[in-house]
Protein backbone atom coordinates (compact mmCIF):
# COMPACT_ATOMS: atom_id res chain seq x y z
CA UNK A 1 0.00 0.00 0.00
CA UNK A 2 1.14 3.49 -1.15
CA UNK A 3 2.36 5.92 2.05
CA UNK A 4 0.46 8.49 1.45
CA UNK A 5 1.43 12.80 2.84
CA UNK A 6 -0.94 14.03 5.00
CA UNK A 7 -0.40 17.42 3.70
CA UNK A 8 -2.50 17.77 0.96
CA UNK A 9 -2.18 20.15 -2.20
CA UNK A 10 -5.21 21.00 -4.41
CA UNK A 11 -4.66 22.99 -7.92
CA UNK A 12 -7.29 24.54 -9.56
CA UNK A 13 -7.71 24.23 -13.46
CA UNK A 14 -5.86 26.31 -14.73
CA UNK A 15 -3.02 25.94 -12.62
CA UNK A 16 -3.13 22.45 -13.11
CA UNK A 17 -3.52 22.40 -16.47
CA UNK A 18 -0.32 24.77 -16.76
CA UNK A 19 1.48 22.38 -14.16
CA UNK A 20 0.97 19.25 -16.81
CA UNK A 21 2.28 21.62 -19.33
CA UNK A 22 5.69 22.42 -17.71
CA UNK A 23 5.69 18.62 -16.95
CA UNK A 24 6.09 17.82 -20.37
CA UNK A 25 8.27 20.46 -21.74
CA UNK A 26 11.05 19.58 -23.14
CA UNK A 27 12.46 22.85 -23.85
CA UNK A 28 11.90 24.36 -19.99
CA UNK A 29 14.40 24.00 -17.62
CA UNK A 30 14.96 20.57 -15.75
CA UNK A 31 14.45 22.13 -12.53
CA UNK A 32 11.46 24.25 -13.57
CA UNK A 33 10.01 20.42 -14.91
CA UNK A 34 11.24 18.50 -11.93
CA UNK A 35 9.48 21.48 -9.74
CA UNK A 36 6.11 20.91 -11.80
CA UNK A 37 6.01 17.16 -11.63
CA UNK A 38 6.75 17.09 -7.74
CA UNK A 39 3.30 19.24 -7.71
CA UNK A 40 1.34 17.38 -9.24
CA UNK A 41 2.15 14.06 -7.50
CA UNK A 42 1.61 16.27 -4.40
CA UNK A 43 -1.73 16.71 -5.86
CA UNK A 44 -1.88 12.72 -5.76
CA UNK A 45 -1.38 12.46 -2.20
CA UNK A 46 2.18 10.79 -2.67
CA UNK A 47 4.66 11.31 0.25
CA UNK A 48 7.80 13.32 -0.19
CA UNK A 49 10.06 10.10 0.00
CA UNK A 50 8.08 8.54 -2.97
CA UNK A 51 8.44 11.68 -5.28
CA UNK A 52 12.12 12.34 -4.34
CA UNK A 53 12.75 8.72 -5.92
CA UNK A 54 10.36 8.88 -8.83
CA UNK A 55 12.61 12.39 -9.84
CA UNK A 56 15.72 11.40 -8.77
CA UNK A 57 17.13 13.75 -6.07
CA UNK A 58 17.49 14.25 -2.59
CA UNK A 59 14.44 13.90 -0.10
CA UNK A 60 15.84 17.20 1.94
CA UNK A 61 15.00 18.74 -1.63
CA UNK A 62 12.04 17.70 -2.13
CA UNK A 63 10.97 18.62 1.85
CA UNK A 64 12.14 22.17 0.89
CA UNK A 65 10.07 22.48 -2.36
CA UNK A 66 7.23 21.32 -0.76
CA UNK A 67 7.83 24.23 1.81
CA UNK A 68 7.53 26.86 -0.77
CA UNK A 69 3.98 25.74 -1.79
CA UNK A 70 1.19 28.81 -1.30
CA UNK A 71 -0.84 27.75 1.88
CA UNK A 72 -3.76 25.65 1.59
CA UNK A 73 -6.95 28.18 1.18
């Protein structure tokens, strides 16, 4: 069974729809892309240790990206 974060992360349309977009850029930056597809498997509910592997860096990195999110409305 999947851990899953209990902070939670909700994007609205537009947002997300922009977030997919940066996800699949090729031409963006790889941080910039890395950034976009640790939000949106935030948006899933996955736990920071599960997106630092599915990306490829450091957990500490992903902890302090997550940090940086806008506060929950």
């Amino acid at each position: 069974m999947p851990v899953v974060s209990p902070f939670q992360v909700a994007w609205g349309g537009e947002q997300h729809k922009v977030l997919e977009e940066l996800a699949r850029s090729r031409t963006a930056p790889l941080r910039q892309v890395q950034r976009a597809r640790a939000a949106l498997a935030y948006a899933e509910g996955s736990a920071n240790a599960a997106v630092a592997r599915a990306l490829g860096v450091h957990l500490d990195t992903v902890r302090r990206w997550r940090k940086r999110l806008p506060p929950r409305a």
